[in-house]
C-alpha atoms as a PDB file:
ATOM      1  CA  UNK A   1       0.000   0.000   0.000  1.00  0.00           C
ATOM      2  CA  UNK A   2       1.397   3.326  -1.197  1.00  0.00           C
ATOM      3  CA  UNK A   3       1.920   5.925   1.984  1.00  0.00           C
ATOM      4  CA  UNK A   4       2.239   9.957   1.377  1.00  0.00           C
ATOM      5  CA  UNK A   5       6.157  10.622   0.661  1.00  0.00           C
ATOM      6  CA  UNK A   6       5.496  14.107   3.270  1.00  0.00           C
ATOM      7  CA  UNK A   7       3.391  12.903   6.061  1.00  0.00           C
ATOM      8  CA  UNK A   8       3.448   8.948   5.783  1.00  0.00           C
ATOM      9  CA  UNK A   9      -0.334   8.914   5.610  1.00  0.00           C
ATOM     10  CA  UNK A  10      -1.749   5.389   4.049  1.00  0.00           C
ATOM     11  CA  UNK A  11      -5.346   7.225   2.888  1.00  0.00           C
ATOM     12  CA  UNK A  12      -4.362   8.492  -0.821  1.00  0.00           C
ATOM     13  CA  UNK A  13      -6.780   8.601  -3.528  1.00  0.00           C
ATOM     14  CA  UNK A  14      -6.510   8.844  -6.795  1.00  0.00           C
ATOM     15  CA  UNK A  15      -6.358  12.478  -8.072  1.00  0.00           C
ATOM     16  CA  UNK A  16      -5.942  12.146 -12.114  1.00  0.00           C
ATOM     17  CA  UNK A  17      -5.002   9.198 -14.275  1.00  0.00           C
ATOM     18  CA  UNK A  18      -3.426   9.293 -17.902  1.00  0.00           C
ATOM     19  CA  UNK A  19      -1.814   6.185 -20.080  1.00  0.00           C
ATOM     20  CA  UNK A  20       1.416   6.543 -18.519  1.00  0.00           C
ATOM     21  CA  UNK A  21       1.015   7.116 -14.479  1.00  0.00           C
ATOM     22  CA  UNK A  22      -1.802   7.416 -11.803  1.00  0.00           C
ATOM     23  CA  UNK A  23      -1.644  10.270  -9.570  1.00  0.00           C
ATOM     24  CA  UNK A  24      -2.493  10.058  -5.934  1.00  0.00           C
ATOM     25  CA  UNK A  25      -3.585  12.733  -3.292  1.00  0.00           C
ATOM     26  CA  UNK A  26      -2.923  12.618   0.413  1.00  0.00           C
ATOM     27  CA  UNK A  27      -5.832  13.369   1.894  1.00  0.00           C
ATOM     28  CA  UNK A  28      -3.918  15.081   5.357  1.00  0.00           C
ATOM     29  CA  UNK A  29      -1.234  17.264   3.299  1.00  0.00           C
ATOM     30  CA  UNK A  30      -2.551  17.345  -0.335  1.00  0.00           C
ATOM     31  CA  UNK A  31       0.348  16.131  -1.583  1.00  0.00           C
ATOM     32  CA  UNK A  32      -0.038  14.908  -5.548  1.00  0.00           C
ATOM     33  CA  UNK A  33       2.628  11.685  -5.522  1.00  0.00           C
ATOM     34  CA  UNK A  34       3.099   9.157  -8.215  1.00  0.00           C
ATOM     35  CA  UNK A  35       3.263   5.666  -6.691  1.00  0.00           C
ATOM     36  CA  UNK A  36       6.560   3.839  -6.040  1.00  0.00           C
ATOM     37  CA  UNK A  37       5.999   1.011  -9.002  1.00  0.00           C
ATOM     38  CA  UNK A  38       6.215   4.520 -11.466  1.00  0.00           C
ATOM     39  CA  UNK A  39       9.523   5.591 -10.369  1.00  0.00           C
ATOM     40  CA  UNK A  40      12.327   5.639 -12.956  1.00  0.00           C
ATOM     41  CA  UNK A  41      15.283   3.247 -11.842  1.00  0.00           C
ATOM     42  CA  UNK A  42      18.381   5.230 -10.697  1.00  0.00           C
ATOM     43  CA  UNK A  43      20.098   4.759 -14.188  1.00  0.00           C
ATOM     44  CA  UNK A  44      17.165   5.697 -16.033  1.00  0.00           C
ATOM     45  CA  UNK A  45      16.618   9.224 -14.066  1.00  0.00           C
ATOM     46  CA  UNK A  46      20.361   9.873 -14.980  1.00  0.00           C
ATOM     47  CA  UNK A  47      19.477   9.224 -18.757  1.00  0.00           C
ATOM     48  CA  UNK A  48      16.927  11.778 -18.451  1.00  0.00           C
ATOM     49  CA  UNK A  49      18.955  14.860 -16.036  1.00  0.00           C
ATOM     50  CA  UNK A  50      22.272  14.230 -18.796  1.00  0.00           C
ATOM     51  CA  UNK A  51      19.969  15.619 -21.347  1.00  0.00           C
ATOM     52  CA  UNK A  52      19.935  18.816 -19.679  1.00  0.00           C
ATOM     53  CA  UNK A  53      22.277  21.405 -21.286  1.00  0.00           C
ATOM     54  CA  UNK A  54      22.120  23.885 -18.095  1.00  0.00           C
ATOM     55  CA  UNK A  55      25.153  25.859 -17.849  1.00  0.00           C
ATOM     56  CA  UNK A  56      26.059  29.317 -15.661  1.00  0.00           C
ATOM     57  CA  UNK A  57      27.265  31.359 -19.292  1.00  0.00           C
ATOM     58  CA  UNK A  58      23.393  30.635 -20.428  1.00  0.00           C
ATOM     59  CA  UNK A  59      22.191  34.149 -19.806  1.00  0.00           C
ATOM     60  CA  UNK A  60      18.298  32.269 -20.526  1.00  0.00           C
ATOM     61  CA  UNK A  61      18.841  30.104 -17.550  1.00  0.00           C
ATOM     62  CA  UNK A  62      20.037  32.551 -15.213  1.00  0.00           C
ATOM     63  CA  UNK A  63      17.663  34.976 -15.796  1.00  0.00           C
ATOM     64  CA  UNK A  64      15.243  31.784 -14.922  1.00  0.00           C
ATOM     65  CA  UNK A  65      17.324  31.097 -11.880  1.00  0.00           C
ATOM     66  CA  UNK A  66      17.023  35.292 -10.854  1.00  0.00           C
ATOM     67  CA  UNK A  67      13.529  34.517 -10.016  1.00  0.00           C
ATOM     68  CA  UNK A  68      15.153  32.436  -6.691  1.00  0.00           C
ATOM     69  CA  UNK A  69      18.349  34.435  -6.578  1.00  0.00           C
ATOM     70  CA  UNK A  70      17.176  37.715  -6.353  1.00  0.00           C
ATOM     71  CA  UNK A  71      14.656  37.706  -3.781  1.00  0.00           C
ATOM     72  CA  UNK A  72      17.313  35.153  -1.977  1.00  0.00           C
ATOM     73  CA  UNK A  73      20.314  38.217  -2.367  1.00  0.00           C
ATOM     74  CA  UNK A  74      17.869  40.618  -0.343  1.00  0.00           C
ATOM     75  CA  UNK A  75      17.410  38.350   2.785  1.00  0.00           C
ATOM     76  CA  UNK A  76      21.153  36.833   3.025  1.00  0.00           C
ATOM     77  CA  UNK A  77      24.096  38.798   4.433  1.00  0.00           C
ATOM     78  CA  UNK A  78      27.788  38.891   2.174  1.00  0.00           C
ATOM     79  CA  UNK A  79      29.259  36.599   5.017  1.00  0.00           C
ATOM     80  CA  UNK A  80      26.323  33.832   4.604  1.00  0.00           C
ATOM     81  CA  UNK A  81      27.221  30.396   3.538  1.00  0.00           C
ATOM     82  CA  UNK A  82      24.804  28.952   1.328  1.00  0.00           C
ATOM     83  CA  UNK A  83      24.356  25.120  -0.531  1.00  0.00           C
ATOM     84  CA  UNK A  84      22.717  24.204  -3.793  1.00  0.00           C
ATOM     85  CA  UNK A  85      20.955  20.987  -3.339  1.00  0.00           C
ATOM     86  CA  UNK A  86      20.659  19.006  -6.879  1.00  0.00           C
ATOM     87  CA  UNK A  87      22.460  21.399  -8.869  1.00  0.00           C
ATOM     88  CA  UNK A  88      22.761  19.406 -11.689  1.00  0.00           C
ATOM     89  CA  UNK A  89      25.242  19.317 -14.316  1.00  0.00           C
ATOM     90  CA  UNK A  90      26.009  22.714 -14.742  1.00  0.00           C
ATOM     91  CA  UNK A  91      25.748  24.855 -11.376  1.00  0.00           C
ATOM     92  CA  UNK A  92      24.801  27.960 -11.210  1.00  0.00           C
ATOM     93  CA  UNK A  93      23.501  29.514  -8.688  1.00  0.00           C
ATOM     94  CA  UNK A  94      27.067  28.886  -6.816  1.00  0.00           C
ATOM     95  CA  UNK A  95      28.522  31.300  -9.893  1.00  0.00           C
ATOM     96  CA  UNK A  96      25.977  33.932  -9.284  1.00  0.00           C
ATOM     97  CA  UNK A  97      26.378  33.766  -5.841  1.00  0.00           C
ATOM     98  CA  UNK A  98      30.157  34.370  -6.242  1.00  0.00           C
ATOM     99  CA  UNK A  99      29.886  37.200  -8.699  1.00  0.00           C
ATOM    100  CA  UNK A 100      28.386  39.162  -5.514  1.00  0.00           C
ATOM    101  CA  UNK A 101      31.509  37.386  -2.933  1.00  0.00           C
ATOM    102  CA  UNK A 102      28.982  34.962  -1.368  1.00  0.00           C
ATOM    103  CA  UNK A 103      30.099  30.987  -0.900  1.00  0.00           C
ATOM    104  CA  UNK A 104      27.793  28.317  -2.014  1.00  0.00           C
ATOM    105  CA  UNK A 105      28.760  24.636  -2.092  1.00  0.00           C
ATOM    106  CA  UNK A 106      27.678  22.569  -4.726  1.00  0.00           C
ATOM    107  CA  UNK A 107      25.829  19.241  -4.536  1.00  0.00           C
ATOM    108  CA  UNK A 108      24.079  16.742  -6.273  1.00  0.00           C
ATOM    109  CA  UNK A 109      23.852  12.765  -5.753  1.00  0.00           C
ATOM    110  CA  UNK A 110      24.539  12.374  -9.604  1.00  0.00           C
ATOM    111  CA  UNK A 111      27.016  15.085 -10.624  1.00  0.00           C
ATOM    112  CA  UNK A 112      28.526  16.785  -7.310  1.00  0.00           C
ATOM    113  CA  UNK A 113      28.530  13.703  -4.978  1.00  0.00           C
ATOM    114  CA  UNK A 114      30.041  15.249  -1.660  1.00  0.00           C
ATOM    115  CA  UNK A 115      28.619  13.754   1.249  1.00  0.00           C
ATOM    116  CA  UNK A 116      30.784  15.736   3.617  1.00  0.00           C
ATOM    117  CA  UNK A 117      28.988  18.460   2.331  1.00  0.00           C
ATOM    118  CA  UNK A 118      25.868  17.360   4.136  1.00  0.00           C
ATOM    119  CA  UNK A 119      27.772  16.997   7.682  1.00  0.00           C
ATOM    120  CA  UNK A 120      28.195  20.757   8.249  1.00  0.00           C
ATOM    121  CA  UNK A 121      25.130  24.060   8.623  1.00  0.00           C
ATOM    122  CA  UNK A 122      24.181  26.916   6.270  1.00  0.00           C
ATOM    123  CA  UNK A 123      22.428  30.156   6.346  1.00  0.00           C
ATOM    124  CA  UNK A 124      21.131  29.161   3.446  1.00  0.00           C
ATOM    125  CA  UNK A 125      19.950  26.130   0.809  1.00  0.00           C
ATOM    126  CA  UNK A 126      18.520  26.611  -2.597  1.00  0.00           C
ATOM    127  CA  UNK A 127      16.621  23.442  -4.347  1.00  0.00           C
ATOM    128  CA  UNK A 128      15.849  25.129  -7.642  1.00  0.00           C
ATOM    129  CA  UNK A 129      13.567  22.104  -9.816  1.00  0.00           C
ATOM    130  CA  UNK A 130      14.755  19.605  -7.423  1.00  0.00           C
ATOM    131  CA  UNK A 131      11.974  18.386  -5.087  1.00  0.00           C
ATOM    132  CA  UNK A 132       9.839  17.239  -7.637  1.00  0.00           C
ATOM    133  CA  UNK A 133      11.983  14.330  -8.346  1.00  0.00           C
ATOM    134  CA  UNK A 134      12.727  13.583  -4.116  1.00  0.00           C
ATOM    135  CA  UNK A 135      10.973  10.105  -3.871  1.00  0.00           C
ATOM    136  CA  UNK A 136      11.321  10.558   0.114  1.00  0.00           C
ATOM    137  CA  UNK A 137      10.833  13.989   0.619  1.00  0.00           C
ATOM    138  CA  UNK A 138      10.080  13.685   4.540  1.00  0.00           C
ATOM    139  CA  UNK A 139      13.114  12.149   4.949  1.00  0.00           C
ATOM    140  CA  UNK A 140      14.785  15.187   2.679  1.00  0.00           C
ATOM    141  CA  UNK A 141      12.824  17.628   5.040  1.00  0.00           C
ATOM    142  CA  UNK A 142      14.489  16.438   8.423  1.00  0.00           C
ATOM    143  CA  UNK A 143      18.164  16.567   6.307  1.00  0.00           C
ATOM    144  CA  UNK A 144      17.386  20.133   5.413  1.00  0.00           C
ATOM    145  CA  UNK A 145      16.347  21.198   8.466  1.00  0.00           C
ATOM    146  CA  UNK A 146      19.411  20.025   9.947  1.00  0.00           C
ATOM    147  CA  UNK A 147      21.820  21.519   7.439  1.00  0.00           C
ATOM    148  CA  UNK A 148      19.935  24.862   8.304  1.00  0.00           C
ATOM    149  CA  UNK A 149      21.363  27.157  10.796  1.00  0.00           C
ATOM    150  CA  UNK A 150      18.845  28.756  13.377  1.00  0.00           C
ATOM    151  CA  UNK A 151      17.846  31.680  11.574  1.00  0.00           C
ATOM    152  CA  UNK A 152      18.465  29.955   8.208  1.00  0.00           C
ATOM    153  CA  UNK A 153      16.578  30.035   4.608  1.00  0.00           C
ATOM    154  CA  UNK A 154      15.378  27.349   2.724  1.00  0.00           C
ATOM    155  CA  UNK A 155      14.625  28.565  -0.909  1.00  0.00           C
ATOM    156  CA  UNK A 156      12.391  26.350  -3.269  1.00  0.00           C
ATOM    157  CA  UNK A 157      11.278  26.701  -6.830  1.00  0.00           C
ATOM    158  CA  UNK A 158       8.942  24.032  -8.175  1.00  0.00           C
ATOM    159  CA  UNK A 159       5.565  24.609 -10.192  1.00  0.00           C
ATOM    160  CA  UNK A 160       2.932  24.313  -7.398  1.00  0.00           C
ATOM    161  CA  UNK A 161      -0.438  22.513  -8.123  1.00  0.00           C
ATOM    162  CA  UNK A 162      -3.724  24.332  -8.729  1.00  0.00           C
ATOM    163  CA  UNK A 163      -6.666  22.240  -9.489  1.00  0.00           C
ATOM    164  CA  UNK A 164      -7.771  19.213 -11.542  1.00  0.00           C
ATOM    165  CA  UNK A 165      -8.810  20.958 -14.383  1.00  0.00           C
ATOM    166  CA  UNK A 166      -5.221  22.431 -14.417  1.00  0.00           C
ATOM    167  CA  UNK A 167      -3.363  19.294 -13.917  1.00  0.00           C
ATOM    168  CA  UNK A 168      -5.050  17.373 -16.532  1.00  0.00           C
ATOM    169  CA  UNK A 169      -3.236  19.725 -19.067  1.00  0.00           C
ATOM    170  CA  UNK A 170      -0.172  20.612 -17.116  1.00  0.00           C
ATOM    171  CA  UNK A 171       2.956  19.506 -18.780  1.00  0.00           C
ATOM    172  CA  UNK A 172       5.029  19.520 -15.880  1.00  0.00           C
ATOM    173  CA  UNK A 173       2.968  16.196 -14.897  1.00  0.00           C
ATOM    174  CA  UNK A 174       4.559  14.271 -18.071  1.00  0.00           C
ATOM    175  CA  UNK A 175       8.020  14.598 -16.991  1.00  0.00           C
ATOM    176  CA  UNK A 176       8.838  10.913 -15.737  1.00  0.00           C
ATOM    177  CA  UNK A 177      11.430  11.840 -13.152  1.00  0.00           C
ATOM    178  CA  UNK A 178       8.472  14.296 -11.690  1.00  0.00           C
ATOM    179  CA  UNK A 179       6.874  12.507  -8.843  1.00  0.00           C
ATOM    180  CA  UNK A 180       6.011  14.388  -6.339  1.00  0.00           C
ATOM    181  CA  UNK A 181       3.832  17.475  -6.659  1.00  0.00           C
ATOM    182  CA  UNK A 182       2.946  20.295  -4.188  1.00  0.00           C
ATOM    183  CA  UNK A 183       0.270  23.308  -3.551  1.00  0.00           C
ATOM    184  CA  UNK A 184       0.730  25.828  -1.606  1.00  0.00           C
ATOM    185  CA  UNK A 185      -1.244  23.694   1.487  1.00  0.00           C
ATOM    186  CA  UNK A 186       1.443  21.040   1.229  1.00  0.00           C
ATOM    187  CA  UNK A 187       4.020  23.586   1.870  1.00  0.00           C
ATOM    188  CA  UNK A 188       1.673  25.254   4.972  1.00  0.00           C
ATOM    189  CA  UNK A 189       1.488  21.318   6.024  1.00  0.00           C
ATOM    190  CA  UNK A 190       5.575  20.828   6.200  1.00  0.00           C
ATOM    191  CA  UNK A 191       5.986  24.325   8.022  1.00  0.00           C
ATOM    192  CA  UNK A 192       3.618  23.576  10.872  1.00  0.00           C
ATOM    193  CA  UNK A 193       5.251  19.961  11.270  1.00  0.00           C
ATOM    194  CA  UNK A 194       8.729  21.514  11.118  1.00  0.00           C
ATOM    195  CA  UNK A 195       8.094  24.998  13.023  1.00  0.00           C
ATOM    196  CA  UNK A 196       9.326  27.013   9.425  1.00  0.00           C
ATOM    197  CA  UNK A 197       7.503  30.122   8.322  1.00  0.00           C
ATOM    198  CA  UNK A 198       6.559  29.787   5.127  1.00  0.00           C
ATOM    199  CA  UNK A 199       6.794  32.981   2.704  1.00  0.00           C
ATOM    200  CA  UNK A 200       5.475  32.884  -0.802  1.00  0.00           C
ATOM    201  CA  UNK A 201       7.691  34.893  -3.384  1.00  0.00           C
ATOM    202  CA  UNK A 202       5.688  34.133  -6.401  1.00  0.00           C
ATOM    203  CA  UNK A 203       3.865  31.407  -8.237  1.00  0.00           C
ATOM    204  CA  UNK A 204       6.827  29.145  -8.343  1.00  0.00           C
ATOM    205  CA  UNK A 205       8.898  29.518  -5.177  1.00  0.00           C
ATOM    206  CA  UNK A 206       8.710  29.769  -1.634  1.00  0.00           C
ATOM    207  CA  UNK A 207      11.328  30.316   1.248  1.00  0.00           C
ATOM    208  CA  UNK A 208      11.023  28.377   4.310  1.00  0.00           C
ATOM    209  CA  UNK A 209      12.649  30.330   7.142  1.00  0.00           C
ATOM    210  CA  UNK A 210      13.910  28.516  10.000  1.00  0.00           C
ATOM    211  CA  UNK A 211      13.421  31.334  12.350  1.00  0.00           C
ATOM    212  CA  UNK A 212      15.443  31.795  15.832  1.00  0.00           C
ATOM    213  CA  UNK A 213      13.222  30.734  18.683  1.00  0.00           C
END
């Protein structure tokens, strides 16, 4: 039986169907997940993230990226250390960063590999088109909230469900490496459980802050 990847919840239904996947709903968070037999092997998701030709001199892609960065650059001091979670191939965010003397690591389980990366704390993570492809994002959620600092951002951009009627139609659904998909009440949901504060930037990205208590 297929639990909710956020909140472990067994009581999904299905939310839309097409030839290819079924997609389920949690019920408690309103998470939209794609079950576990639909999940591209390891060596399959790899096929599909090498086709990407992201690369820091494509002025396209950081102008893309500026919809994170920018908003990011106004809430983060010159002496914050910051990671990019799943930065694919061709970082950069890290360049961008650097261009205005901030540090950000680099990581990514297929490309940047560090795990030493994950033993230390930032001021700051960005996970720009990443947690759409996190098959155990609740597990992700506790990582991140350890890597945070107190007083630390967490800056997200992923296309955020709307309704049925716009999900039937919604490309972003027909990627195969997409598998989980959130609204704006799944992100409320993981705030509450982890004590964030939740701030909406625009359509596509949100900062969790993981304020000083």
């Amino acid at each position: 039986m297929n639990k909710c990847p956020v909140c472990t919840q067994i009581s999904l239904q299905k939310f839309y169907q097409n030839k290819q996947r079924i997609f389920l709903q949690c019920s408690t968070c309103k998470l939209i997940s794609v079950p576990t037999e639909n999940h591209l092997s390891s060596v399959d998701e790899k096929v599909q993230y090498d086709k990407h030709q992201n690369n820091p001199e494509d002025l396209d892609y950081r102008k893309f990226l500026s919809r994170v960065f920018d908003p990011l650059l106004k809430q983060i001091s010159q002496n914050s250390l910051g990671l990019d979670f799943g930065c694919g191939s061709g970082p950069t965010i890290s360049h961008m960063a650097n261009e205005h003397g901030i540090k950000v690591y680099n990581y990514d389980l297929y490309y940047f590999n560090q795990p030493e990366l994950l033993e230390r704390q930032y001021d700051f993570i960005t996970m720009t088109e990443v947690i759409e492809h996190i098959a155990n994002p609740r597990l992700l959620f506790t990582k991140l909230d350890n890597l945070l600092k107190q007083g630390g951002l967490l800056a997200i951009m992923t296309k955020r469900v709307m309704n049925i009627q716009a999900f039937s139609s919604w490309h972003y659904k027909n990627d195969p490496t997409h598998i989980c998909f959130y609204s704006l009440e799944t992100f409320e949901w993981i705030a509450l459980k982890l004590g964030w504060r939740l701030e909406v930037i625009d359509k596509d990205v949100i900062f969790f802050h993981k304020d000083n208590h």
